[in-house]
Protein backbone atom coordinates (compact mmCIF):
# COMPACT_ATOMS: atom_id res chain seq x y z
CA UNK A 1 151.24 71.66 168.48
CA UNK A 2 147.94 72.95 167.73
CA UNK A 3 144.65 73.05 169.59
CA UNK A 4 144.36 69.88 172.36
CA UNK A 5 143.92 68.49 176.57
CA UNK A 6 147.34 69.96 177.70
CA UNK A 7 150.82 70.61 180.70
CA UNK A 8 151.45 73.29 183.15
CA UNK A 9 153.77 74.10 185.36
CA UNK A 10 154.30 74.72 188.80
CA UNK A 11 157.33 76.28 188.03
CA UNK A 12 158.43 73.61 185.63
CA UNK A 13 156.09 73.35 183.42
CA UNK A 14 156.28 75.44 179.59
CA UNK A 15 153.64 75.18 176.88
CA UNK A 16 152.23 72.21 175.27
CA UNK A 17 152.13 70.98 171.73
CA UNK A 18 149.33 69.83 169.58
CA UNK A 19 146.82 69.95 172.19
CA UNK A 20 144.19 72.19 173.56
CA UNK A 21 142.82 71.80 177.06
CA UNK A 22 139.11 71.54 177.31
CA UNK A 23 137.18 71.90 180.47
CA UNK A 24 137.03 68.34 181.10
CA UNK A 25 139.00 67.25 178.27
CA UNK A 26 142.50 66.32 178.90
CA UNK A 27 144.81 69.30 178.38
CA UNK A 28 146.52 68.75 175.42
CA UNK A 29 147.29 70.60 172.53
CA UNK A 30 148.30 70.03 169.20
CA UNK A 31 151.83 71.00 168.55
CA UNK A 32 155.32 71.43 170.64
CA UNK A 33 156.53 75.01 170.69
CA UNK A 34 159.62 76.84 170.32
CA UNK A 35 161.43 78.00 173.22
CA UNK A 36 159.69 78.70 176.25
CA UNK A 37 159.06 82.74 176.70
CA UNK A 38 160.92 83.25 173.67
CA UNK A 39 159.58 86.04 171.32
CA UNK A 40 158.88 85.11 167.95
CA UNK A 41 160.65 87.03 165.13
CA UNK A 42 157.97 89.35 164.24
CA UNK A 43 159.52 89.93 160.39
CA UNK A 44 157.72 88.51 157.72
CA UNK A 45 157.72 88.35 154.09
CA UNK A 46 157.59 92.60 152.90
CA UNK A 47 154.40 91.88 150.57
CA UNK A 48 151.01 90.71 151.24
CA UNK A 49 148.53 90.57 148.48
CA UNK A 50 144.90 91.24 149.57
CA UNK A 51 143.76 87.92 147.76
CA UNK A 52 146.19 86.15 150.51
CA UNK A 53 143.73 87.91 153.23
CA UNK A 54 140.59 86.17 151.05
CA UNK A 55 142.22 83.35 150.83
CA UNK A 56 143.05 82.83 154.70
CA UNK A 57 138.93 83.85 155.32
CA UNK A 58 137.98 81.24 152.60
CA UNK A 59 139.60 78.38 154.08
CA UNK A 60 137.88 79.42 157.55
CA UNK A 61 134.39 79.42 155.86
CA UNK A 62 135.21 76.53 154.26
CA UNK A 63 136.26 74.47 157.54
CA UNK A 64 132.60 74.57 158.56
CA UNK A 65 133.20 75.60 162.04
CA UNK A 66 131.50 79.00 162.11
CA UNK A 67 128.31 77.45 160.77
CA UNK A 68 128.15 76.08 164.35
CA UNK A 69 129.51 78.61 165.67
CA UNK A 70 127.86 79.81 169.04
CA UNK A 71 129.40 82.31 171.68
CA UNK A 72 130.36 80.32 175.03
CA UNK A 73 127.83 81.12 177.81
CA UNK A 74 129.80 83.79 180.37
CA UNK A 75 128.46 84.27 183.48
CA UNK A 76 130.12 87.15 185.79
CA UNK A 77 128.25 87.62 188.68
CA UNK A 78 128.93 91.36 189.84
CA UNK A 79 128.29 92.61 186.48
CA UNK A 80 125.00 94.81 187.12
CA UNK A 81 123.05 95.67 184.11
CA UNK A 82 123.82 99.32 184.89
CA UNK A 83 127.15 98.95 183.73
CA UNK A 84 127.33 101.79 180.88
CA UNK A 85 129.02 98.57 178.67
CA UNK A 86 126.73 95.96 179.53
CA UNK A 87 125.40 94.89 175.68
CA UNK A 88 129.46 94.26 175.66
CA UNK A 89 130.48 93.48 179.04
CA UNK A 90 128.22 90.72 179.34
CA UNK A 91 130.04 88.41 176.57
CA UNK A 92 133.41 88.20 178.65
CA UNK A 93 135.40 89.38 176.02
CA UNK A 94 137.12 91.76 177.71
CA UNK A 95 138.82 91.08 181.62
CA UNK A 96 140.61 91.99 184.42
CA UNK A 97 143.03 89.18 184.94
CA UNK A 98 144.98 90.27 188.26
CA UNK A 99 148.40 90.94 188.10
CA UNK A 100 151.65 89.54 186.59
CA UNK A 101 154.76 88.46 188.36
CA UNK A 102 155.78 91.63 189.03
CA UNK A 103 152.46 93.12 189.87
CA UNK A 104 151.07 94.64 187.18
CA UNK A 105 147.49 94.65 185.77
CA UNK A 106 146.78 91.72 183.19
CA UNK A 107 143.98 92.77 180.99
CA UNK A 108 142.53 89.68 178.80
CA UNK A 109 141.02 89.62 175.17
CA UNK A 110 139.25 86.11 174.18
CA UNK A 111 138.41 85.72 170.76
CA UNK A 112 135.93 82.83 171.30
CA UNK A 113 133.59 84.90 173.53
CA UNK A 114 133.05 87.33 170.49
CA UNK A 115 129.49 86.71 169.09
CA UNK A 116 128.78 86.67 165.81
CA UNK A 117 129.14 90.46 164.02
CA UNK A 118 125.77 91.08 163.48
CA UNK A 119 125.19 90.26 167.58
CA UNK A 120 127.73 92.80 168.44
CA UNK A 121 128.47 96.41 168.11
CA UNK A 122 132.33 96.33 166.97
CA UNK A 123 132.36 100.66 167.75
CA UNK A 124 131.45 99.64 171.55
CA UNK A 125 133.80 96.82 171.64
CA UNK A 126 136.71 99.29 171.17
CA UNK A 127 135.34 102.24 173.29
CA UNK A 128 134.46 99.14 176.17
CA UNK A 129 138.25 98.72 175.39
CA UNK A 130 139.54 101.59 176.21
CA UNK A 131 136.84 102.57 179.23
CA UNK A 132 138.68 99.30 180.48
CA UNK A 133 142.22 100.27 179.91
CA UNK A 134 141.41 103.79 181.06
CA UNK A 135 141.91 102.24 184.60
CA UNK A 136 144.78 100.59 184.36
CA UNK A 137 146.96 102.77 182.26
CA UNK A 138 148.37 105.46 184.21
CA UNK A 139 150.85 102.34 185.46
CA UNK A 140 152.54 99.39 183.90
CA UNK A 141 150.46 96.93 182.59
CA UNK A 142 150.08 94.03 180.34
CA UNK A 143 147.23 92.13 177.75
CA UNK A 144 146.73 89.17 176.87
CA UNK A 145 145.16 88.15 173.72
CA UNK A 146 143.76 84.86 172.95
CA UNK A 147 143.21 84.42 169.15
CA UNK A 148 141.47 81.41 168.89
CA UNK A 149 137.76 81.15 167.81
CA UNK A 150 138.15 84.04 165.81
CA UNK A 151 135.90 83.41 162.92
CA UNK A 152 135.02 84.82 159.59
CA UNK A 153 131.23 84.97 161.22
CA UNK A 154 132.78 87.17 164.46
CA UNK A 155 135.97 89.07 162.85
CA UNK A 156 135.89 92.97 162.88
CA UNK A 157 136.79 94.34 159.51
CA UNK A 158 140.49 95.32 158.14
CA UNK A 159 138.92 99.42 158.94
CA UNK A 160 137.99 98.55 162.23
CA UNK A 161 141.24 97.29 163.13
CA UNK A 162 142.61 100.06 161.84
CA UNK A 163 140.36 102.42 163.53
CA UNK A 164 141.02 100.14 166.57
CA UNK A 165 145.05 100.60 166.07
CA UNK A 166 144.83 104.65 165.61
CA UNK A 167 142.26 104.95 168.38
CA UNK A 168 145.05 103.61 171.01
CA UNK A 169 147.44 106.62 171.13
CA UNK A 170 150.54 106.91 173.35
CA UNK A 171 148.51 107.11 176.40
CA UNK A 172 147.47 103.90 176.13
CA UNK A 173 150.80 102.24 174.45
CA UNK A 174 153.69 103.92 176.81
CA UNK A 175 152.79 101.95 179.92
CA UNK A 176 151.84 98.49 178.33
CA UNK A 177 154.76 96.36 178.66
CA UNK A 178 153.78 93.28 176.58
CA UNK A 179 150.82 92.21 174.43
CA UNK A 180 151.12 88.38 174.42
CA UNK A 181 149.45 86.64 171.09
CA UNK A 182 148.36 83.28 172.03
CA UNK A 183 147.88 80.92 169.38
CA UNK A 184 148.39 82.89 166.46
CA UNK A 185 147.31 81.68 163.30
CA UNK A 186 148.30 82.67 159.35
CA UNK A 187 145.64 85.50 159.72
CA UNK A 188 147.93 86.98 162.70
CA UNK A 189 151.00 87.11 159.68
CA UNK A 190 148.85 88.32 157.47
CA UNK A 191 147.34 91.10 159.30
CA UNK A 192 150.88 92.11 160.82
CA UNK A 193 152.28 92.69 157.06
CA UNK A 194 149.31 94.44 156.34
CA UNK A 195 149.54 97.15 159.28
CA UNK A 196 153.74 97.24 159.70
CA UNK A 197 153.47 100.42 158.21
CA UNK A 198 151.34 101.94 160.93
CA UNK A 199 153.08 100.10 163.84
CA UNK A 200 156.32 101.52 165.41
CA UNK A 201 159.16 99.64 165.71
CA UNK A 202 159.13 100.05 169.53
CA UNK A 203 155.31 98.87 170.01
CA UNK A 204 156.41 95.41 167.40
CA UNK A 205 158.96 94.75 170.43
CA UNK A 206 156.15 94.51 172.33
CA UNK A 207 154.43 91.75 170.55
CA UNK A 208 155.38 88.23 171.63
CA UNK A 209 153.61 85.21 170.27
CA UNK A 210 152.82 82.32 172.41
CA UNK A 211 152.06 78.72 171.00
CA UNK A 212 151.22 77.42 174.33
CA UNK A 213 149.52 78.44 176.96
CA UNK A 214 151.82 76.91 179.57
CA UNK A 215 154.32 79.57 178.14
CA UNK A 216 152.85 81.98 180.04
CA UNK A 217 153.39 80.70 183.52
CA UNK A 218 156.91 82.28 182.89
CA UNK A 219 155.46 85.52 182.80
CA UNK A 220 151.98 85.71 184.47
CA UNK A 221 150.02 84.09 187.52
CA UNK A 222 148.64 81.46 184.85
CA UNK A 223 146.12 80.78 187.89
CA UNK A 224 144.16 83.99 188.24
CA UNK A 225 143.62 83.93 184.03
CA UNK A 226 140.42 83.62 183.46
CA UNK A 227 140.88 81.60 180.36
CA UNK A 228 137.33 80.19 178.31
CA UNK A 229 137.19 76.46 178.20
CA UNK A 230 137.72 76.42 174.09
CA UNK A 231 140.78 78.15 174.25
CA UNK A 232 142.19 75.15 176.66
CA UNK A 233 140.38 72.36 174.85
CA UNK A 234 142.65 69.89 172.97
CA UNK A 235 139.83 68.08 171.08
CA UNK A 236 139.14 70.71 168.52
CA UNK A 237 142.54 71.92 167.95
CA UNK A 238 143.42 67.92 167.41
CA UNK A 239 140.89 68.23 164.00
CA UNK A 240 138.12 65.76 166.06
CA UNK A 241 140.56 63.29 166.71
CA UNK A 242 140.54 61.83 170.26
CA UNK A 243 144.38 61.48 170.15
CA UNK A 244 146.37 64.40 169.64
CA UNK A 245 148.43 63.88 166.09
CA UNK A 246 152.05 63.99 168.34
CA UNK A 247 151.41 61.31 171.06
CA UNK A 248 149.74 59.00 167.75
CA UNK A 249 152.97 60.22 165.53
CA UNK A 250 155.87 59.45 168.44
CA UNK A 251 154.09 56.30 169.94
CA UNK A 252 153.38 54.90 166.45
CA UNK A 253 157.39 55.20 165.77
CA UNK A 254 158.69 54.07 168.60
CA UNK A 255 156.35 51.34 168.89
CA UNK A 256 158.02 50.02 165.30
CA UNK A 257 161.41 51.29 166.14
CA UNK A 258 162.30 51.82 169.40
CA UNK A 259 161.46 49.20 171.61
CA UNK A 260 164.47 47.14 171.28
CA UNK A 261 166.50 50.46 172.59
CA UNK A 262 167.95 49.89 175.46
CA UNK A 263 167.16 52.50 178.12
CA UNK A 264 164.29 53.93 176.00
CA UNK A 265 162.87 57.10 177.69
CA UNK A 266 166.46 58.16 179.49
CA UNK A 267 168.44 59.80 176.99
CA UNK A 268 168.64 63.42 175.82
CA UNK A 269 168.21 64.42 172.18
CA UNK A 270 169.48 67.94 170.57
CA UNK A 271 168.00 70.53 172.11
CA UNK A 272 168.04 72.45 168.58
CA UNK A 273 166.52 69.50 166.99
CA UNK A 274 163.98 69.17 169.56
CA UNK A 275 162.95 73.04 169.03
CA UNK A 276 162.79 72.05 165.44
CA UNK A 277 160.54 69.38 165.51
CA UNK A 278 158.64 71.67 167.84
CA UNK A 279 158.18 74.13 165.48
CA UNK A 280 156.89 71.27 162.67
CA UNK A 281 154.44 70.73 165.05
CA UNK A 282 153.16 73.79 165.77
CA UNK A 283 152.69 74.39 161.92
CA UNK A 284 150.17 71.67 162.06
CA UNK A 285 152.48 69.72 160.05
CA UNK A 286 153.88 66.03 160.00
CA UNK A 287 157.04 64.57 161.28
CA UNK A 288 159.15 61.77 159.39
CA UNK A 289 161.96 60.88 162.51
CA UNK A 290 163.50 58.68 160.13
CA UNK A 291 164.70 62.03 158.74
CA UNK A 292 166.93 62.91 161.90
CA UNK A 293 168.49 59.36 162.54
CA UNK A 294 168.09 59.40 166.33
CA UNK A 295 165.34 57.43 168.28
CA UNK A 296 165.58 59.43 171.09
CA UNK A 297 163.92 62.56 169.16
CA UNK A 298 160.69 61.00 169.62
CA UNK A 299 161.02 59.66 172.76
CA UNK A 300 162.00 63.40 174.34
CA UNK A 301 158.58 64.89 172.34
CA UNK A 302 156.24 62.51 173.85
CA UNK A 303 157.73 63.32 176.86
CA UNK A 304 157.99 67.05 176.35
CA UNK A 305 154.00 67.07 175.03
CA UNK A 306 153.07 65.51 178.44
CA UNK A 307 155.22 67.77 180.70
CA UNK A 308 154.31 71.18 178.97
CA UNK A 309 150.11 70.37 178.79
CA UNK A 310 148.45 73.34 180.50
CA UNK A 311 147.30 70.82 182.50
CA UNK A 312 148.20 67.48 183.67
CA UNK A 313 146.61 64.43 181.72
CA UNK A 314 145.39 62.83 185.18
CA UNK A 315 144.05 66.67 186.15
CA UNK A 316 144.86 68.53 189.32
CA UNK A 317 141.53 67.49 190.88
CA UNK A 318 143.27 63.87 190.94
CA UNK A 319 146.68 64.54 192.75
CA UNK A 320 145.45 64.42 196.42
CA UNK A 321 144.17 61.08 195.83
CA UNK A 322 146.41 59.66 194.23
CA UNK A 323 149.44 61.05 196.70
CA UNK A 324 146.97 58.66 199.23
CA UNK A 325 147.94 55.74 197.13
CA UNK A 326 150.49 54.30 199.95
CA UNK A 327 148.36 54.96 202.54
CA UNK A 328 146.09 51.75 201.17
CA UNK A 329 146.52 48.62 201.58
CA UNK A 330 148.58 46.71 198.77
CA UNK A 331 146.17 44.03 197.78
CA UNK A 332 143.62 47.11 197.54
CA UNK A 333 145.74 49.45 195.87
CA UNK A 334 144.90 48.18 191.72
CA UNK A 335 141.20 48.88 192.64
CA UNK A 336 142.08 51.90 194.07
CA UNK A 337 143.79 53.16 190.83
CA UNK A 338 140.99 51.56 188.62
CA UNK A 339 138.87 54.28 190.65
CA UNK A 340 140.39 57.19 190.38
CA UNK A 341 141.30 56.53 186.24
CA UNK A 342 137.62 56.03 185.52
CA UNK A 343 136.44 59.55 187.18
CA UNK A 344 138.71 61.51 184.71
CA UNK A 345 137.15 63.31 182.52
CA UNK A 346 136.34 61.05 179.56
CA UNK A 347 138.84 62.70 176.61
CA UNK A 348 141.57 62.54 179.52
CA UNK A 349 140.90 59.14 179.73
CA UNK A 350 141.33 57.98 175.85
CA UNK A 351 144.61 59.72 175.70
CA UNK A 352 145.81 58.66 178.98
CA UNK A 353 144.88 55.03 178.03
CA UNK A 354 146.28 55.28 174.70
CA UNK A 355 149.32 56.46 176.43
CA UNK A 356 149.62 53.70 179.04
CA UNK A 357 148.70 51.27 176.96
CA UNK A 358 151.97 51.64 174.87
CA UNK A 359 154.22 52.00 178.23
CA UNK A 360 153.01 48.20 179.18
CA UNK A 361 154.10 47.01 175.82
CA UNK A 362 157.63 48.83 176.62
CA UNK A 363 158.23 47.51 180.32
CA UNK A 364 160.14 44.76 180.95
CA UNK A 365 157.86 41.66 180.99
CA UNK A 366 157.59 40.37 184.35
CA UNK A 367 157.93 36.24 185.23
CA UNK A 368 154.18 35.58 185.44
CA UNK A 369 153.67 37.81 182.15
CA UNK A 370 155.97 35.68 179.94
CA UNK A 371 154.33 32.35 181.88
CA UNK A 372 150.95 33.61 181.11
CA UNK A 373 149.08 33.17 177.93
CA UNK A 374 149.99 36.08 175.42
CA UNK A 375 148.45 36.95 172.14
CA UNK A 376 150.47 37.50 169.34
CA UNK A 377 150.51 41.01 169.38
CA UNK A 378 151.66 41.03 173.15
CA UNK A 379 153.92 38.16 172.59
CA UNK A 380 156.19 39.99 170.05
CA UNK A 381 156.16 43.14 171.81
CA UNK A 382 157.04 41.33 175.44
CA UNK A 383 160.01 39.74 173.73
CA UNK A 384 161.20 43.26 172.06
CA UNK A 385 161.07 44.92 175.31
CA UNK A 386 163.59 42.62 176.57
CA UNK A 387 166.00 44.71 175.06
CA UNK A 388 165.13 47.79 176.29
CA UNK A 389 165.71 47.25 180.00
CA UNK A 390 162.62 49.25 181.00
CA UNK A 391 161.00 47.79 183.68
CA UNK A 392 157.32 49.47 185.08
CA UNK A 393 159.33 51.19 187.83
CA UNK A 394 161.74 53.01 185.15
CA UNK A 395 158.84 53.64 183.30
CA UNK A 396 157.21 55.54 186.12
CA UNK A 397 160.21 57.10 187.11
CA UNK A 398 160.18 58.97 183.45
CA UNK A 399 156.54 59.27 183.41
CA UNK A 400 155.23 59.53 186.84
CA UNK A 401 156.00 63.66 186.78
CA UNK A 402 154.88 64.10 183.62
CA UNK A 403 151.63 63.08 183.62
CA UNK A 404 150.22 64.86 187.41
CA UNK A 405 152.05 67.99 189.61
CA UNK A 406 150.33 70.08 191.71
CA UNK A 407 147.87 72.69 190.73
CA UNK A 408 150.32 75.05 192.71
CA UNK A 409 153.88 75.14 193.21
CA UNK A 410 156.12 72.35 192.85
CA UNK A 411 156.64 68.18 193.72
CA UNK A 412 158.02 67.57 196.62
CA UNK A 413 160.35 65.05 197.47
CA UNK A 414 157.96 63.02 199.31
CA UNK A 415 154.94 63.21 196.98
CA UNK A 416 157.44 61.09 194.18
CA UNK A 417 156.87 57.97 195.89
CA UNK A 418 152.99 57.85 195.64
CA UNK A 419 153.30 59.45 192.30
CA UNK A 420 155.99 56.99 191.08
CA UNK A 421 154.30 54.20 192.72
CA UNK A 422 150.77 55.23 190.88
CA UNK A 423 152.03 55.02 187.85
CA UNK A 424 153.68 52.11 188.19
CA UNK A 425 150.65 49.95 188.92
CA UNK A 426 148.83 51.77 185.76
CA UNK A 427 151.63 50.75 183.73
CA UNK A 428 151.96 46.97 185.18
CA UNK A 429 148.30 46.51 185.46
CA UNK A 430 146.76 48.51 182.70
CA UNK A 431 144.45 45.65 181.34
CA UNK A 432 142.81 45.31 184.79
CA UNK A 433 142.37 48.81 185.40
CA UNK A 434 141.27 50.27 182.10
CA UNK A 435 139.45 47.15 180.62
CA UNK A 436 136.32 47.85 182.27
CA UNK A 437 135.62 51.49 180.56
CA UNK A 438 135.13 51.80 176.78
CA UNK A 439 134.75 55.27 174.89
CA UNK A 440 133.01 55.25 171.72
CA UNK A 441 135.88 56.00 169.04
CA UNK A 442 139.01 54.72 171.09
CA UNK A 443 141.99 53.52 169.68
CA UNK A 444 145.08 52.12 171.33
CA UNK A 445 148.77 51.57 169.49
């Protein structure tokens, strides 16, 4: 998807779409992406007018953003102010990241940490590059380069890149093993058409764009990335909307078509269709599932957007507590989850009652919820899900893993129950638990 609160991955988890993670803001990000660690095909169309270029740094004055544009605080504190880079150092741009999987150095760029031109010398931005590399390249190492935030106010010029390109000779390209582009944007096409010529075929190998930034928990240690708060915020890569375009597209659907389906939530879809709604999604563009003739399709992308969020919806701070859920006593355990729900951070919240919301209208309706009073909209939807067979338990079967792992490593087999059983009582008694918080500019299904 594109920029929104977001999925990880303790081993399972891949990127997710549509949404960008924010520091408090739930992870998700706007669009699905294409196969997990897959590298994109790097050819593109053989011309590439200049007035393209223009045209890509007109629409990005136009969207407003860099007129509030301000470079995010960084703090690091063993930088000295002796530091022969310091008027550079001290923006953040540029960092050691630890090591990948196999133990190599991981050497970060973040776009959004850039200042605005005028703040910044671009001449000791690339020689703080390469006084950083210098330490590292002798052995195997890798960078990671996080595009977003780069702004017609901040960009280097089209000679400084090139400069920038010419500068790094084989010393500094034999031992890098992968420069990972995440969230790459028209510009990133653009720019690659423009310097093809100058780049080897070899180095292009090198290049792999990532959509998500779950993606790269199959290559790095996703934990010791240092990576700045806008790059993981969903709310800005969502276009100011508090729910991400592909939970509102999918529930919105299946809310009008798919309840009636019986075991809505269990079955597959194409796994090539899936990829290719992905991919709509990550174009920033809009998804008609009447077009593909299968219910399931949306079903598996909610499901998917959840799963492959940076991180998960109810955060990792949130998983010891609620794996405590049994351990309380069962006429205290609704008040319990109305506790932990309203300390989320408040864009996780929105989404995460949006999303709940729409699971109690899917569950089987229970004896006392088809004795008690219902209005209209309830009644309809209560009488729908009938059909379905979904009952709160199913529900949280489905859903319980995809919305809360582990910060590290993977579920275990006795941390479903709690997990299951938490979700469960958000789903059954979501009017009790999330009537009592409001958030300016909410919507529900």
């Amino acid at each position: 998807m594109a920029d929104v609160p977001a999925l990880p991955p303790g081993g399972r988890r891949r990127p997710a779409f549509g949404l960008r993670p924010s520091s408090g803001r739930p992870q998700v990000r706007p669009a699905l992406r294409p196969a997990a660690g897959r590298q994109e095909d790097l050819r593109c169309p053989p011309v590439v007018r200049p007035t393209e270029l223009q045209k890509d740094e007109t629409e990005d004055a136009q969207s407003g953003q860099e007129k509030t544009f301000m470079s995010p605080p960084f703090e690091d504190t063993e930088l000295n102010i002796n530091h022969p880079y310091y008027d550079v150092a001290r923006h953040g741009i540029i960092q050691l990241a630890g090591d990948d999987n196999f133990g190599r150095k991981v050497i970060t760029f973040s776009c959004c940490r850039m200042p605005p031109s005028h703040q910044l010398n671009h001449i000791r931005l690339l020689e703080y590059l390469k006084y950083t590399l210098d330490h590292y390249v002798e052995n195997d190492y890798m960078v990671v380069y996080f595009h977003y935030g780069l702004k017609s106010l901040n960009k280097p010029s089209l000679k400084w890149l090139q400069t920038a390109y010419k500068e790094f000779d084989r010393k500094y390209k034999k031992n890098l093993k992968a420069l990972y582009v995440v969230h790459p944007t028209n510009f990133i096409k653009i720019l690659w058409n423009i310097f093809k010529p100058l780049i080897s075929h070899k180095f292009g190998k090198k290049i792999i764009y990532l959509n998500y930034l779950s993606d790269l928990r199959e290559h790095l240690k996703y934990d010791q990335l240092n990576i700045p708060q806008e790059v993981i915020h969903i709310k800005d890569k969502n276009k100011g909307e508090l729910i991400p375009p592909v939970m509102k597209e999918t529930v919105s659907y299946l809310k009008r078509k798919g309840l009636q389906v019986e075991g809505l939530f269990r079955r597959s879809a194409s796994v090539q269709t899936i990829k290719d709604v992905q991919k709509l999604y990550n174009q920033g563009k809009s998804v008609n599932f009447d077009y593909y003739h299968d219910i399931h399709i949306p079903a598996v992308i909610l499901k998917t957007f959840l799963r492959e969020l940076p991180q998960p919806l109810l955060t990792f701070e949130c998983y010891d507590h609620i794996l405590g859920i049994t351990s309380v006593e069962s006429s205290l355990r609704v008040t319990r989850c109305k506790q932990i729900i309203h300390g989320l951070p408040e864009h996780n919240y929105v989404v995460l009652k949006y999303l709940i919301c729409f699971l109690h209208m899917c569950r089987w309706p229970l004896v006392r919820d088809l004795q008690a009073p219902l209005d209209s909209q309830r009644t309809e939807v209560s009488c729908e899900s009938i059909y379905n067979r979904m009952t709160a338990s199913s529900l949280a079967c489905v859903f319980g893993l995809n919305l809360i792992w582990p910060s590290k490593g993977t579920v275990s087999l006795s941390a479903l129950v709690p997990l299951n059983l938490f979700t469960e009582l958000l789903i059954d008694f979501y009017m009790n638990i999330f009537n009592s918080r409001t958030v300016p500019g909410e919507i529900l299904p």
